[in-house]
PDB file of N, CA and C in Angstrom:
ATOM      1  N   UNK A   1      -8.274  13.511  -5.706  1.00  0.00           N
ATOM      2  CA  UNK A   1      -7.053  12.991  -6.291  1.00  0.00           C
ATOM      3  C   UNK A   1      -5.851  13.518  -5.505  1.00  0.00           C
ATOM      4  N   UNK A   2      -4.986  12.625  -5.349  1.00  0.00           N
ATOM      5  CA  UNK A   2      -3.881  12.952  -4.646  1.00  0.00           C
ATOM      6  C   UNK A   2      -2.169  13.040  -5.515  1.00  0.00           C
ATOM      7  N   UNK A   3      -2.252  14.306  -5.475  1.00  0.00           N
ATOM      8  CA  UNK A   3      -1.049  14.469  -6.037  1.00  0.00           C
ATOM      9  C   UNK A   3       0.750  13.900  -5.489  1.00  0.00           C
ATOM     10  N   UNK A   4       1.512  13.463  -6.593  1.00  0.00           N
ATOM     11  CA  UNK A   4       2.595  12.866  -5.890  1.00  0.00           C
ATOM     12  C   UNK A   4       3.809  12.886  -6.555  1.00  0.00           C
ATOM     13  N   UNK A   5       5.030  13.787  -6.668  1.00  0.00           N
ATOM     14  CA  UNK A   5       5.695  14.148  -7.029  1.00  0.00           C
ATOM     15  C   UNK A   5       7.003  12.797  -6.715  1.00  0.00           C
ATOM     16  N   UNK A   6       7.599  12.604  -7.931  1.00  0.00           N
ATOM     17  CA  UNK A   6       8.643  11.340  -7.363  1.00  0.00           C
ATOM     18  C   UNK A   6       9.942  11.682  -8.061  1.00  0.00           C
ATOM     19  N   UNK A   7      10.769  11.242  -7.564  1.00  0.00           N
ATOM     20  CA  UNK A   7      12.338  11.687  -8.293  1.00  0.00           C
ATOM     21  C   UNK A   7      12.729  10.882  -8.959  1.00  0.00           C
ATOM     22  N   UNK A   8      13.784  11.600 -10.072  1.00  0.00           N
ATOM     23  CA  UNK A   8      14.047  11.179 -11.492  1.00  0.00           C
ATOM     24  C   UNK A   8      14.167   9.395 -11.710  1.00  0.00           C
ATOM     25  N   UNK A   9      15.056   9.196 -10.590  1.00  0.00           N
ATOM     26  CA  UNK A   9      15.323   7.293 -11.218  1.00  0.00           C
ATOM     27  C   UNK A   9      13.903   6.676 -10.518  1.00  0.00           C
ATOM     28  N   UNK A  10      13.184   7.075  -9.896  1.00  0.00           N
ATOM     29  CA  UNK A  10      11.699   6.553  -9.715  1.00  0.00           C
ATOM     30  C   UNK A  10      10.745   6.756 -11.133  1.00  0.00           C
ATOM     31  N   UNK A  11      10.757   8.173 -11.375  1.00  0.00           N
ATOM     32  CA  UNK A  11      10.819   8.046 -12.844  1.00  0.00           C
ATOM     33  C   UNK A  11      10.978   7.186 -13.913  1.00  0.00           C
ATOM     34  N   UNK A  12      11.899   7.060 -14.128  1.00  0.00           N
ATOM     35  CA  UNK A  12      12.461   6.161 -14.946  1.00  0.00           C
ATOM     36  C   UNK A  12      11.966   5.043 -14.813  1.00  0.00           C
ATOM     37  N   UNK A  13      12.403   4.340 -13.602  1.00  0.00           N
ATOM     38  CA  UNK A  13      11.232   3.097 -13.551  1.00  0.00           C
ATOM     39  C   UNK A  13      10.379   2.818 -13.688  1.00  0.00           C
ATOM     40  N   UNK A  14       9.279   3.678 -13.528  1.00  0.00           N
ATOM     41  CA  UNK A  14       7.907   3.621 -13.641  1.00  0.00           C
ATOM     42  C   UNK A  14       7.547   4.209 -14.814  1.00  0.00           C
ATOM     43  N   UNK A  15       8.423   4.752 -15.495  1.00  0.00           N
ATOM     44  CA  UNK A  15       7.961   5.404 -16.644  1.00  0.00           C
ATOM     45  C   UNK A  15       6.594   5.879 -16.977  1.00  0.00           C
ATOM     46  N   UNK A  16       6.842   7.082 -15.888  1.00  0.00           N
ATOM     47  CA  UNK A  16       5.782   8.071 -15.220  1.00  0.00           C
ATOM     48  C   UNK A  16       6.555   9.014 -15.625  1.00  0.00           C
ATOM     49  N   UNK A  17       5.668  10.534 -15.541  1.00  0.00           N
ATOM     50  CA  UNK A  17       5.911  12.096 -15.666  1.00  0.00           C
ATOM     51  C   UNK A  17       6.511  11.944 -13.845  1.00  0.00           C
ATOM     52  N   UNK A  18       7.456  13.345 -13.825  1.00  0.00           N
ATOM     53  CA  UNK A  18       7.601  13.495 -12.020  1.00  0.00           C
ATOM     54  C   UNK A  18       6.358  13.734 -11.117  1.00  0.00           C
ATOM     55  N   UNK A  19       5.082  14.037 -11.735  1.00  0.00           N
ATOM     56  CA  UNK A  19       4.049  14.234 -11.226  1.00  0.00           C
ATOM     57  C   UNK A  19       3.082  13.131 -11.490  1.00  0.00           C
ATOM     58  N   UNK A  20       2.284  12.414 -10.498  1.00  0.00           N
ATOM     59  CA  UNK A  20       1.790  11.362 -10.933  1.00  0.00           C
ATOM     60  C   UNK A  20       0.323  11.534 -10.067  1.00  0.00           C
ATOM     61  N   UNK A  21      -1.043  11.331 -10.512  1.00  0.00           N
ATOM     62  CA  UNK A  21      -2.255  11.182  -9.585  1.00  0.00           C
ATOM     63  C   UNK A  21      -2.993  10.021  -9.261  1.00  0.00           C
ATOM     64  N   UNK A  22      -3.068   9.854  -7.668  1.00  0.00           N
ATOM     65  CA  UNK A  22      -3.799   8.663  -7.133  1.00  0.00           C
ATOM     66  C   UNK A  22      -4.718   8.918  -6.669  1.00  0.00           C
ATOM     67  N   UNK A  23      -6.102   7.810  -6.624  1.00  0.00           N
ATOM     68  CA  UNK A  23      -7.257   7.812  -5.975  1.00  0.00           C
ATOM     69  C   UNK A  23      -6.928   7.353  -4.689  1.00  0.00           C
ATOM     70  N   UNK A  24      -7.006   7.784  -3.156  1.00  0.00           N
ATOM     71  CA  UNK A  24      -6.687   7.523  -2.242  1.00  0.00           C
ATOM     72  C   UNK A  24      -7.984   7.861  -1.376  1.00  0.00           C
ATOM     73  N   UNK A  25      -8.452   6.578  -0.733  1.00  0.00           N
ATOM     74  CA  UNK A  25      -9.561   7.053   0.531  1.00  0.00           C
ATOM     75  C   UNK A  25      -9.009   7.707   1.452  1.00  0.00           C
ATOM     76  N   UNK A  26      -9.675   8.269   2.348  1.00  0.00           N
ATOM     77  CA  UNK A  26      -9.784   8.638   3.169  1.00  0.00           C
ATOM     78  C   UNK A  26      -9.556   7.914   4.547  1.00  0.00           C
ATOM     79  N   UNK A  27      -8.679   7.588   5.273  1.00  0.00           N
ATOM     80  CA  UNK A  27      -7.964   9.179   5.823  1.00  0.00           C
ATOM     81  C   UNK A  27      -6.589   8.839   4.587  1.00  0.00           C
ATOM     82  N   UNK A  28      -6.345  10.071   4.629  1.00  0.00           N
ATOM     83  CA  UNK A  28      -4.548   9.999   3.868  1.00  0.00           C
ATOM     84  C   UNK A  28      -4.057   9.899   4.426  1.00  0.00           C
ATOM     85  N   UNK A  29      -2.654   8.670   4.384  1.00  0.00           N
ATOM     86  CA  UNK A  29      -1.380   9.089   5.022  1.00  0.00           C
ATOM     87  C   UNK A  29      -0.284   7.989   4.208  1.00  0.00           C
ATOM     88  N   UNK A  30       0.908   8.208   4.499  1.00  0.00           N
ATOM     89  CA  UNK A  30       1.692   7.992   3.987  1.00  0.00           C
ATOM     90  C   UNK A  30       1.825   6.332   3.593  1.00  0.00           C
ATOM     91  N   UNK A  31       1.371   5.571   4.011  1.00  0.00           N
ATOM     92  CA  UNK A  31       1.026   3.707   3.517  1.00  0.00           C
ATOM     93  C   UNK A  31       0.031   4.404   2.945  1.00  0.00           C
ATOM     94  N   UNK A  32      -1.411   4.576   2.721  1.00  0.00           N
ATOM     95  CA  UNK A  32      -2.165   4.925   1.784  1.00  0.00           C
ATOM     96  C   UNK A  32      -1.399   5.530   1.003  1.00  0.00           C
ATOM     97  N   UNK A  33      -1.098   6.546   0.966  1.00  0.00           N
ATOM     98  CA  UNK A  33      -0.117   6.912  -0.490  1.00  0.00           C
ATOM     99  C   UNK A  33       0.458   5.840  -1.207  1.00  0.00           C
ATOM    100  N   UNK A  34       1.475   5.195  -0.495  1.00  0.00           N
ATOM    101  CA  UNK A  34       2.167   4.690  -1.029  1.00  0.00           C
ATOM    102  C   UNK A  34       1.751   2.890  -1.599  1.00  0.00           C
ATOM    103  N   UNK A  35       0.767   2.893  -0.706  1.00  0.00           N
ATOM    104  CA  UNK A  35       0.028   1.693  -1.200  1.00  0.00           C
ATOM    105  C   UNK A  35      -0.625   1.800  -2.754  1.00  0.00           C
ATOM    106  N   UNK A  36      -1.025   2.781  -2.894  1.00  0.00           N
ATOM    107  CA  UNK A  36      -1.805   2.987  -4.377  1.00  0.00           C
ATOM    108  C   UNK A  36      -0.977   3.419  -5.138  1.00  0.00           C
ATOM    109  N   UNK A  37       0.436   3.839  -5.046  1.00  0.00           N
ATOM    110  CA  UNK A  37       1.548   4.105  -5.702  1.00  0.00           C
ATOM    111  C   UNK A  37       1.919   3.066  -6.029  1.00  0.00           C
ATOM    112  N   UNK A  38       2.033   2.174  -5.060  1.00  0.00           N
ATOM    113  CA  UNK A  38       2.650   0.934  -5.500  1.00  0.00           C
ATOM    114  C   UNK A  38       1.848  -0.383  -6.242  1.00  0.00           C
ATOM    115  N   UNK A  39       0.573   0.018  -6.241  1.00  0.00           N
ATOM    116  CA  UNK A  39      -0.395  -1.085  -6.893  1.00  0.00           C
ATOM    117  C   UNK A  39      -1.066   0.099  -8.148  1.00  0.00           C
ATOM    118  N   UNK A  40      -0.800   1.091  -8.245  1.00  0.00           N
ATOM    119  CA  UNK A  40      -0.255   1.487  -9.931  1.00  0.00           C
ATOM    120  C   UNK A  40       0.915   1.559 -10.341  1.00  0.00           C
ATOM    121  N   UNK A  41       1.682   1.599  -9.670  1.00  0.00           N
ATOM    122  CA  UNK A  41       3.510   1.106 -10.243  1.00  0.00           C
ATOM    123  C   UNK A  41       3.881   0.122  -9.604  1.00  0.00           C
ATOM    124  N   UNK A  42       3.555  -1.332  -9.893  1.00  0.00           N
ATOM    125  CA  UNK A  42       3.997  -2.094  -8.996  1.00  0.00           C
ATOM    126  C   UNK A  42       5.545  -2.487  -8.894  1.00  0.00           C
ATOM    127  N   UNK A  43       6.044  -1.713 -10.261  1.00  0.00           N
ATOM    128  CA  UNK A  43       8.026  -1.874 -10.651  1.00  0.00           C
ATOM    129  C   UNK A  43       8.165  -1.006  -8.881  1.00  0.00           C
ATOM    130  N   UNK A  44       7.735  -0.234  -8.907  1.00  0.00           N
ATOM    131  CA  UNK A  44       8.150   0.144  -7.701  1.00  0.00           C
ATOM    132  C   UNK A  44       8.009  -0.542  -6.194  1.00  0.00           C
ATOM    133  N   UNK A  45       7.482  -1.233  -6.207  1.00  0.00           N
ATOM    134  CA  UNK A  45       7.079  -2.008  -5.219  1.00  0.00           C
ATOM    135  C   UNK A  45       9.287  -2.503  -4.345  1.00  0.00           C
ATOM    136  N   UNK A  46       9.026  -2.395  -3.045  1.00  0.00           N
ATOM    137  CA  UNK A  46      10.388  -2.063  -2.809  1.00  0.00           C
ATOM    138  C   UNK A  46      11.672  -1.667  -3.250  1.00  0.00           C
ATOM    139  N   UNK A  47      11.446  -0.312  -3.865  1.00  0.00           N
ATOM    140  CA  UNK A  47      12.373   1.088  -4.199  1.00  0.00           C
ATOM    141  C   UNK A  47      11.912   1.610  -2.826  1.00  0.00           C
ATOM    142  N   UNK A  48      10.661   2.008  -2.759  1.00  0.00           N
ATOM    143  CA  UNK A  48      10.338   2.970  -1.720  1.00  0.00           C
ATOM    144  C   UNK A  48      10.852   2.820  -0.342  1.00  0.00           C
ATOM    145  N   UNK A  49       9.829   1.286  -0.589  1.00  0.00           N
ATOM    146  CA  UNK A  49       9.674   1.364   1.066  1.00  0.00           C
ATOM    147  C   UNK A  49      10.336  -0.357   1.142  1.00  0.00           C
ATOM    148  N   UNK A  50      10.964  -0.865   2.330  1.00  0.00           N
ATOM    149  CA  UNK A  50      11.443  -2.640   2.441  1.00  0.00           C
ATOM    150  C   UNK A  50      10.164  -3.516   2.161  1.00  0.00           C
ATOM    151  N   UNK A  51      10.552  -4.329   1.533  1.00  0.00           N
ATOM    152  CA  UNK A  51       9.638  -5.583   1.004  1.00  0.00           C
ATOM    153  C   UNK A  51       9.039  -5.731   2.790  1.00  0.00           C
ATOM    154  N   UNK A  52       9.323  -6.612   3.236  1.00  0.00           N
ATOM    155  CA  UNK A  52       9.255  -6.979   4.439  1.00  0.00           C
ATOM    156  C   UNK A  52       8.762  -6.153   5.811  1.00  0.00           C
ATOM    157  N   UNK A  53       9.393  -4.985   6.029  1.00  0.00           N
ATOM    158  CA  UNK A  53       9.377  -4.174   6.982  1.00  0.00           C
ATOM    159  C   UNK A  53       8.404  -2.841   6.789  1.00  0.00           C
ATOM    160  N   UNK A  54       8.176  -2.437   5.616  1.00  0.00           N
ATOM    161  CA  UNK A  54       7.498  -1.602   4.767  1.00  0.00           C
ATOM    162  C   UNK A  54       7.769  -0.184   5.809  1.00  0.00           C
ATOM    163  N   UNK A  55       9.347  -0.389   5.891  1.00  0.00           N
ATOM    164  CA  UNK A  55       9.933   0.701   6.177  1.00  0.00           C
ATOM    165  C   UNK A  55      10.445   1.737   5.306  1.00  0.00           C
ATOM    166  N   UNK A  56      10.376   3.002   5.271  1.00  0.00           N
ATOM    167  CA  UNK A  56      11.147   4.042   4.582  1.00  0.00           C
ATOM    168  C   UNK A  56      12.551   3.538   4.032  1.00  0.00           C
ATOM    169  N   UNK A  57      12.700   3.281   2.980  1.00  0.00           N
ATOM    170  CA  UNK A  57      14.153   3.281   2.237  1.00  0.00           C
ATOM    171  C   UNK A  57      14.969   4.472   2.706  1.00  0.00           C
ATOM    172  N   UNK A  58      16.672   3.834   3.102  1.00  0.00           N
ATOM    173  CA  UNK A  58      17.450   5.161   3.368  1.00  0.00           C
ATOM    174  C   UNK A  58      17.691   5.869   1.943  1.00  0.00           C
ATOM    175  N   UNK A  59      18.015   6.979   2.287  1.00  0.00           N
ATOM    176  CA  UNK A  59      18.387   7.810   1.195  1.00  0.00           C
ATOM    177  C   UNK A  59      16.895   8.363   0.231  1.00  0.00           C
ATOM    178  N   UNK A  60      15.596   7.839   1.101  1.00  0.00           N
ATOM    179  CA  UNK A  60      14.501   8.726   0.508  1.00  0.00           C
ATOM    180  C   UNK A  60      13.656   9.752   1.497  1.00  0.00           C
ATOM    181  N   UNK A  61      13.653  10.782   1.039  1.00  0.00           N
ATOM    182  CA  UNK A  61      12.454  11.739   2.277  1.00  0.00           C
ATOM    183  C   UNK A  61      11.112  11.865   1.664  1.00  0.00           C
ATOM    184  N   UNK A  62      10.078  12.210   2.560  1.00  0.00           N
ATOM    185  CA  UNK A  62       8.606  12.738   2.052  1.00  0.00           C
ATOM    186  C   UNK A  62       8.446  13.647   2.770  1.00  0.00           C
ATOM    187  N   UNK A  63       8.216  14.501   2.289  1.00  0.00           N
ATOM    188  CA  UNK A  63       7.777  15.854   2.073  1.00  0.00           C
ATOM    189  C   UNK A  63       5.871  16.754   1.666  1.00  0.00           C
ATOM    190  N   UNK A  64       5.689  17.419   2.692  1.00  0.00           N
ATOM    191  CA  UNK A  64       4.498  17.676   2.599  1.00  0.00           C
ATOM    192  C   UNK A  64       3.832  19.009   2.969  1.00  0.00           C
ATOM    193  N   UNK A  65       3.680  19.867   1.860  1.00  0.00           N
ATOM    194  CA  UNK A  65       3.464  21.801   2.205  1.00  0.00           C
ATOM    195  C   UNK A  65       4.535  21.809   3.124  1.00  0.00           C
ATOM    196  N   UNK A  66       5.407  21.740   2.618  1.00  0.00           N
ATOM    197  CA  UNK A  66       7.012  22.098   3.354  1.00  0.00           C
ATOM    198  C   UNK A  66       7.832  21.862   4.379  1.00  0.00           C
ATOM    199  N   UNK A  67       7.091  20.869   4.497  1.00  0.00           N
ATOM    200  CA  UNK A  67       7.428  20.007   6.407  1.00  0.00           C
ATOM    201  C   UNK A  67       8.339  18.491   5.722  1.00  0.00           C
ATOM    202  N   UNK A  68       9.177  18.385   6.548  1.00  0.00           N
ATOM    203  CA  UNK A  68       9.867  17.081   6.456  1.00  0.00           C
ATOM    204  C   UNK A  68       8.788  16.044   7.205  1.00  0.00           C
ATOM    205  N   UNK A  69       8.185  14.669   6.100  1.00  0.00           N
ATOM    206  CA  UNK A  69       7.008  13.695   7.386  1.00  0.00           C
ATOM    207  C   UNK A  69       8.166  12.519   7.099  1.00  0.00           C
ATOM    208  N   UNK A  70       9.110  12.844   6.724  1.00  0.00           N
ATOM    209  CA  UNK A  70      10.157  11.317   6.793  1.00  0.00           C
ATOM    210  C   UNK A  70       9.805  10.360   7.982  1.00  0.00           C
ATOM    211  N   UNK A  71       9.891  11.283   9.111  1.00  0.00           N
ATOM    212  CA  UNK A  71       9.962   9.915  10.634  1.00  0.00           C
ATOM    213  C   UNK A  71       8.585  10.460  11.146  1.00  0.00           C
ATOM    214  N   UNK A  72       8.006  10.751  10.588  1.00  0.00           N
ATOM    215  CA  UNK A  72       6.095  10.450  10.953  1.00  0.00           C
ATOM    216  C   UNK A  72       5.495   9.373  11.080  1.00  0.00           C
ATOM    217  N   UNK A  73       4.648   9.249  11.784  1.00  0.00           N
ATOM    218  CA  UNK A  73       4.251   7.635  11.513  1.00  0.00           C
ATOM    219  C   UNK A  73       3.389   7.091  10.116  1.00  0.00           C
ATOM    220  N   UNK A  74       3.732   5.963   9.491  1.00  0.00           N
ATOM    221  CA  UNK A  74       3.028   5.731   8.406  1.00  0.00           C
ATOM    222  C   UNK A  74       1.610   5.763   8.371  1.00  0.00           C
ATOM    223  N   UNK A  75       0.805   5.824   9.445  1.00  0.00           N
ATOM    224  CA  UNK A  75      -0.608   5.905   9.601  1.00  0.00           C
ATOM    225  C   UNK A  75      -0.829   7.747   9.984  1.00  0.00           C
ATOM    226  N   UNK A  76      -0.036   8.257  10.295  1.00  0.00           N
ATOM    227  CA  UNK A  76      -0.580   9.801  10.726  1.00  0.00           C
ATOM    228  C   UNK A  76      -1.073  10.427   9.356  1.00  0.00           C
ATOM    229  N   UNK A  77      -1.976  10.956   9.792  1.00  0.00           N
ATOM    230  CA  UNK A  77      -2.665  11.761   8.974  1.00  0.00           C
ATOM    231  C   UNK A  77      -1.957  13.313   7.996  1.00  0.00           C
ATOM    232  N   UNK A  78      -2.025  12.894   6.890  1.00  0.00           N
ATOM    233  CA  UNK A  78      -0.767  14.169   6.267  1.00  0.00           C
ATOM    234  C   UNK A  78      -2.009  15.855   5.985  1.00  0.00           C
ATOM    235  N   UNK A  79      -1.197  16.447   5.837  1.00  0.00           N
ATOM    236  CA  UNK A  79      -2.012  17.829   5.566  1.00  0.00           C
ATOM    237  C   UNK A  79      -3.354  17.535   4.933  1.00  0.00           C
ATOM    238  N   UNK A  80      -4.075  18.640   5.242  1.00  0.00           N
ATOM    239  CA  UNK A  80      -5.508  18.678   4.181  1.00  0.00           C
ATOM    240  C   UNK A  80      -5.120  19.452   2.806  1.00  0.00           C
ATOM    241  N   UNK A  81      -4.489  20.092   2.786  1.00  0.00           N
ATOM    242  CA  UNK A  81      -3.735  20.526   1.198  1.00  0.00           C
ATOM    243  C   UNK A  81      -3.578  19.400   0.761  1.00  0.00           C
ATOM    244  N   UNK A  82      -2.595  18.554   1.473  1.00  0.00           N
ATOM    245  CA  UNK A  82      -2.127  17.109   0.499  1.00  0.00           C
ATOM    246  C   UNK A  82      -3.824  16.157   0.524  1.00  0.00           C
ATOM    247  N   UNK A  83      -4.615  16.508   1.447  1.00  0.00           N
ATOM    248  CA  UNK A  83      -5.280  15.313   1.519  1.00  0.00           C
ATOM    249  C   UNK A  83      -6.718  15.446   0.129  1.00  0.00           C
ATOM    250  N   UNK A  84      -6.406  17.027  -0.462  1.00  0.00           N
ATOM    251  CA  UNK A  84      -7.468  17.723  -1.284  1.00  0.00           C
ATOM    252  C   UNK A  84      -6.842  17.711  -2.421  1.00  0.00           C
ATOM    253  N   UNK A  85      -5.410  17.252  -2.686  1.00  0.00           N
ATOM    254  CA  UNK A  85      -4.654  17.138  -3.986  1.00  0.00           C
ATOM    255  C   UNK A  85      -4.076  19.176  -4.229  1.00  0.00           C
ATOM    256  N   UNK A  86      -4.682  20.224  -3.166  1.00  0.00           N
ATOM    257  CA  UNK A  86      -3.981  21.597  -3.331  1.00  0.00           C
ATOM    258  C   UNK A  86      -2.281  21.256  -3.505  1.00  0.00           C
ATOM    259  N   UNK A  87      -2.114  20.616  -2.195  1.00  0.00           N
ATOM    260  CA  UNK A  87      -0.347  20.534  -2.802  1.00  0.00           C
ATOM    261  C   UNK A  87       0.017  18.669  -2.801  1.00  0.00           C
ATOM    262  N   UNK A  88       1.176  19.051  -3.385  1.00  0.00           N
ATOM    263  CA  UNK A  88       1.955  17.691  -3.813  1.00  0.00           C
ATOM    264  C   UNK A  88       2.398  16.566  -2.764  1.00  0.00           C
ATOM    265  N   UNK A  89       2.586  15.743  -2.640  1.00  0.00           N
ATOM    266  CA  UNK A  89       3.281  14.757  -1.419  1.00  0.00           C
ATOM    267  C   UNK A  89       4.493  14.515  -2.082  1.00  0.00           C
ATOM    268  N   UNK A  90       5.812  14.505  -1.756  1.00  0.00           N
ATOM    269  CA  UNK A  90       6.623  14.625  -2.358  1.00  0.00           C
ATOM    270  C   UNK A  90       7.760  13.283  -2.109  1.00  0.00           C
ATOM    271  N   UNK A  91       7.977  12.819  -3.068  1.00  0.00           N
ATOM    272  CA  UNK A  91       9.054  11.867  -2.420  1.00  0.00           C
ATOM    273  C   UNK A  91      10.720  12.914  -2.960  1.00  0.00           C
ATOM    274  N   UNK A  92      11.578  12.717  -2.059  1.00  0.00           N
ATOM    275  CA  UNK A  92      12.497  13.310  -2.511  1.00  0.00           C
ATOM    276  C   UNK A  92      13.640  12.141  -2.104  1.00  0.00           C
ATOM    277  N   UNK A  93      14.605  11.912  -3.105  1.00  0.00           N
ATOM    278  CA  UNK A  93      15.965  11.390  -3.198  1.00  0.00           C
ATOM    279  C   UNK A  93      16.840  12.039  -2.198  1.00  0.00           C
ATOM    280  N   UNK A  94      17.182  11.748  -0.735  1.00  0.00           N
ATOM    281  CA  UNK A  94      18.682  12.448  -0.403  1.00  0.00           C
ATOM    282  C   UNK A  94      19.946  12.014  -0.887  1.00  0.00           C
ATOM    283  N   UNK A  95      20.597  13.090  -0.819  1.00  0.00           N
ATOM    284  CA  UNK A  95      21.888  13.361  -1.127  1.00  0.00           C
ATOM    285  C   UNK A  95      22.994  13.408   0.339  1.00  0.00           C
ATOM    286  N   UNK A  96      23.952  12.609  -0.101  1.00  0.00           N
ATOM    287  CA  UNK A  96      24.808  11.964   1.276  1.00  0.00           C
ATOM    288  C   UNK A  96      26.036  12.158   0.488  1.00  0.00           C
ATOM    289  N   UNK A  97      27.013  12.742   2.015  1.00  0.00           N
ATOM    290  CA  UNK A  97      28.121  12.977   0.761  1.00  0.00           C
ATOM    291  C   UNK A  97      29.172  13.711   1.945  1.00  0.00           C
ATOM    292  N   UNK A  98      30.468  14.262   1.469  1.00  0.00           N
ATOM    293  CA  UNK A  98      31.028  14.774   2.148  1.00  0.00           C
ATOM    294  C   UNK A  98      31.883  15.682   2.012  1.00  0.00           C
TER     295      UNK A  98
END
């Protein structure tokens, strides 16, 4: 099981806990994540990532045993902590501002 931590107005939408668990094959990475995120929350289905481009939304990061994988490639392979459910995959909300 793959653990997946999401921020508050993702929350809300999905009307999920901030912690949420997916069945994800093997290999993990960030479209697998987010593919089974999004076909159990399908409200979420472009919040995350562009309808079209199934690019990273601005103003969101992912996060993984403490590494920024924002500009990783969507197929690279994320930690074995994340890939064993030990730690969280994290989506995080940035903050822009001045």
């Amino acid at each position: 099981m793959i653990r997946v931590e999401l921020p508050f107005h993702l929350q809300r939408l999905a009307h999920s806990p901030k912690e949420v668990t997916l069945d994800v094959s093997p290999p993990v990475t960030q479209r697998s994540i987010l593919d089974a995120l999004e076909a159990r929350f399908p409200m979420l289905r472009g919040t995350i990532r562009d309808h079209s481009t199934l690019r990273r939304r601005p103003f969101l990061r992912f996060f993984a045993c403490g590494s920024d994988f924002s500009d990783a490639g969507p197929d690279s392979p994320l930690p074995e902590a994340v890939a064993s459910g030990a730690e969280p995959f994290l989506i995080v909300g940035a903050i822009a501002g001045g």
